[in-house]
C-alpha atoms as a PDB file:
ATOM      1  CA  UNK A   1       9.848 -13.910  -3.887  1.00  0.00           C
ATOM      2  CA  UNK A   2       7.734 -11.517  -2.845  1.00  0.00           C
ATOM      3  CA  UNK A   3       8.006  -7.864  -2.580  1.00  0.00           C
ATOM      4  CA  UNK A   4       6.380  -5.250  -0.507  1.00  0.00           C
ATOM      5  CA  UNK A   5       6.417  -1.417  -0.641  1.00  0.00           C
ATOM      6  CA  UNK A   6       5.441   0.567   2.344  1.00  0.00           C
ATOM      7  CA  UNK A   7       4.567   3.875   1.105  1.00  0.00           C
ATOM      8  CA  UNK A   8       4.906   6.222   4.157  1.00  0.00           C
ATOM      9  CA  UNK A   9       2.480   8.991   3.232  1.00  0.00           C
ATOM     10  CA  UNK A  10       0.249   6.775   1.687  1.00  0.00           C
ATOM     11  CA  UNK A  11      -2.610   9.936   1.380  1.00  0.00           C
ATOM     12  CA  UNK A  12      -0.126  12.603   0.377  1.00  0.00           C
ATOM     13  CA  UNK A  13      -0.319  14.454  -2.934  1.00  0.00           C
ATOM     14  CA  UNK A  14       3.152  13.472  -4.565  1.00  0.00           C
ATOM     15  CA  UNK A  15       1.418   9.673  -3.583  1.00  0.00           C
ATOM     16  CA  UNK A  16      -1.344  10.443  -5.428  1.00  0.00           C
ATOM     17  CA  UNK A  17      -0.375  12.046  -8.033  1.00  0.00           C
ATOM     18  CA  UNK A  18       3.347  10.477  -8.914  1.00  0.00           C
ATOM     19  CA  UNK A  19       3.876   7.217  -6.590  1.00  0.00           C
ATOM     20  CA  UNK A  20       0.089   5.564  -7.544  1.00  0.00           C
ATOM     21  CA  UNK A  21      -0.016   5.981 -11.025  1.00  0.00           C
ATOM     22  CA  UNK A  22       3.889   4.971 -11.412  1.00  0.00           C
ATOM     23  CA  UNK A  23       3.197   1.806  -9.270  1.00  0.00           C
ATOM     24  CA  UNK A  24       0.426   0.846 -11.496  1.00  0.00           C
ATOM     25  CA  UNK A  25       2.416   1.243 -14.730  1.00  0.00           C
ATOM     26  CA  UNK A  26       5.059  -1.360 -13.223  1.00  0.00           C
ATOM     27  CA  UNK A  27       2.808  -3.882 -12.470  1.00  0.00           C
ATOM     28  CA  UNK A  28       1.662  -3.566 -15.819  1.00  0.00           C
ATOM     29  CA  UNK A  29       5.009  -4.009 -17.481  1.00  0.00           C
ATOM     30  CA  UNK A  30       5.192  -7.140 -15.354  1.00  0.00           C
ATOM     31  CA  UNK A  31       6.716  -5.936 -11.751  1.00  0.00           C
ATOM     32  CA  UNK A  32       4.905  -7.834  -9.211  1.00  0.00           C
ATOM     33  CA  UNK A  33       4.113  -6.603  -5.689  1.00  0.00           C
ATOM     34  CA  UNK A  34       2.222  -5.386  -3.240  1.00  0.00           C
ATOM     35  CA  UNK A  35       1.912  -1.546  -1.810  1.00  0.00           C
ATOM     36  CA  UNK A  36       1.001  -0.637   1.628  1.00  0.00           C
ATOM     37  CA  UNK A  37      -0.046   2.586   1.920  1.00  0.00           C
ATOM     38  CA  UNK A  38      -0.084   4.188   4.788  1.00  0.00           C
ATOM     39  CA  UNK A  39      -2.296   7.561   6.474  1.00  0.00           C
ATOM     40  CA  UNK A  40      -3.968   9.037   9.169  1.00  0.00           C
ATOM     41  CA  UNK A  41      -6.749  10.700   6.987  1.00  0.00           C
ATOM     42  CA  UNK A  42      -8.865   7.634   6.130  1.00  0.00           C
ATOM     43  CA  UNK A  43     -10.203   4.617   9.064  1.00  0.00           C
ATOM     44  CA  UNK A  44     -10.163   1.699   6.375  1.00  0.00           C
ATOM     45  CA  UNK A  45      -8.775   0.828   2.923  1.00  0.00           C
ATOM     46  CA  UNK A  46     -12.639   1.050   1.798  1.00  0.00           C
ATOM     47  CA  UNK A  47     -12.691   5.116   2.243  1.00  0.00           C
ATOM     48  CA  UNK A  48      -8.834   5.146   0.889  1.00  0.00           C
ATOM     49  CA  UNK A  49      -9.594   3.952  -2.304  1.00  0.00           C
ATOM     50  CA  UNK A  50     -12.613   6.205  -2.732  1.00  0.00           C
ATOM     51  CA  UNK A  51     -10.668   9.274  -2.013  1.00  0.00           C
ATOM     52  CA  UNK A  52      -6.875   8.451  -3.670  1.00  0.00           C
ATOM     53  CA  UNK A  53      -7.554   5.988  -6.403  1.00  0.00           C
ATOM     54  CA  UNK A  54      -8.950   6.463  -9.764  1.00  0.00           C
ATOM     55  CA  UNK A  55     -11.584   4.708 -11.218  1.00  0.00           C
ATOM     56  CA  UNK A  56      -9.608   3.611 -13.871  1.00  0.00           C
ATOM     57  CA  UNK A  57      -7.337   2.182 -12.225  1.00  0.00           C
ATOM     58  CA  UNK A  58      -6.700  -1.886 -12.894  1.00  0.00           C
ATOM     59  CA  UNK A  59      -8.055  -4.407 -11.575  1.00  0.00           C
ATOM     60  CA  UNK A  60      -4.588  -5.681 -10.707  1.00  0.00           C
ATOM     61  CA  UNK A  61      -3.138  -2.729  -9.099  1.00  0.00           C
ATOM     62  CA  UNK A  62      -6.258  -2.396  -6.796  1.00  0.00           C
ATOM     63  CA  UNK A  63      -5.231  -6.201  -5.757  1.00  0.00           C
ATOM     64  CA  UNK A  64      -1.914  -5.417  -4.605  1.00  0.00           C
ATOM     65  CA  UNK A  65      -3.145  -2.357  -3.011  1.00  0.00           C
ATOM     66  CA  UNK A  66      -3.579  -2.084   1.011  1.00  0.00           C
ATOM     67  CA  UNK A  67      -4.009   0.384   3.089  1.00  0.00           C
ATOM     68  CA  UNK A  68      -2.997   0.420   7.207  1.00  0.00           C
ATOM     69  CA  UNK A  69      -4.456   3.423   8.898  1.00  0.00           C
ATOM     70  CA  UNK A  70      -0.880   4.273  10.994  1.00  0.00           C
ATOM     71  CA  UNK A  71      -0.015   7.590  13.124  1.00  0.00           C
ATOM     72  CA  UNK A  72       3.694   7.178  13.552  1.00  0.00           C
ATOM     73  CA  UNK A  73       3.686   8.901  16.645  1.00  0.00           C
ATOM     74  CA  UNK A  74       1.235   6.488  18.321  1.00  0.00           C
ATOM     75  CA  UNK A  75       2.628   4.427  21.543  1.00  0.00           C
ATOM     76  CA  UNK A  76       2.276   1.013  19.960  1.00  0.00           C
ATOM     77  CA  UNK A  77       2.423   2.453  15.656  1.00  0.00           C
ATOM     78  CA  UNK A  78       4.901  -0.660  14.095  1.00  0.00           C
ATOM     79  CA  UNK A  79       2.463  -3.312  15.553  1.00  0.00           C
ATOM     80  CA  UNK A  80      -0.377  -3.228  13.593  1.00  0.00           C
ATOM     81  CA  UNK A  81       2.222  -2.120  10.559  1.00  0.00           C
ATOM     82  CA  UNK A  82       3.889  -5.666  11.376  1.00  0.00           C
ATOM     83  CA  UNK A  83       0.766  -7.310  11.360  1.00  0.00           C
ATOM     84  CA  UNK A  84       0.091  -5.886   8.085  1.00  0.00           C
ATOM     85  CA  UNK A  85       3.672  -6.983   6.614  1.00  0.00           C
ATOM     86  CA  UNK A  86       2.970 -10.729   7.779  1.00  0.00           C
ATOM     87  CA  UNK A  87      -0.391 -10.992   6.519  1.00  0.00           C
ATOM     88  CA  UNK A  88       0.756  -9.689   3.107  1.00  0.00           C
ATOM     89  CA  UNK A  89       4.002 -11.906   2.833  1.00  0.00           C
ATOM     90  CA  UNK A  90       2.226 -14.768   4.004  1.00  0.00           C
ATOM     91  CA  UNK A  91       4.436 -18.043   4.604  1.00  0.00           C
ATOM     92  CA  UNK A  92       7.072 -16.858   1.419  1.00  0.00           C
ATOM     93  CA  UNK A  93      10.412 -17.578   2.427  1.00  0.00           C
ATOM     94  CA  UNK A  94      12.138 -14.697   0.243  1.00  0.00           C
ATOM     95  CA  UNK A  95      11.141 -10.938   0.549  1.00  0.00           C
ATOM     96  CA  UNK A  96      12.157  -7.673  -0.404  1.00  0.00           C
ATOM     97  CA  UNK A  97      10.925  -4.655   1.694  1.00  0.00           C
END
């Protein structure tokens, strides 16, 4: 099964500072899935990780780590989010959102 979190102010403080680090220590207790954070402040997942993710942080959190630049307010905003979703589930025929 696989499981996805979209994290809806993906470049916000309490992300930062709470959601990150607390989605890293699941994964390594043995929770496994993916976040998609999403922001307006950064154009690529390159610049995101720079900016909001330690350097310490593991190797497998940084895997299951994307990022979706998204303005909610935009015309055509659950598209590209969509796109996202698919490309991270993949062909799995169970998943939890």
């Amino acid at each position: 099964m696989k499981r996805v979190v979209v994290q809806f102010g993906g470049t916000g403080d309490l992300a930062l500072k709470k959601l990150y680090p607390a989605y890293e220590h699941l994964m390594e207790v043995g929770f496994e899935f993916t976040v998609i954070a999403l922001g307006r402040r950064f154009p690529n997942r390159q610049e995101f990780l720079e900016a909001m993710v330690s350097p310490k942080a593991s190797k497998q959190f940084l895997e299951h780590l994307e990022y979706l630049h998204y303005d909610m307010y935009a015309e055509e905003a659950t598209k590209p989010l969509k796109s996202k979703i698919e490309a991270v589930i993949g062909g799995a025929k169970e998943v939890e959102l």
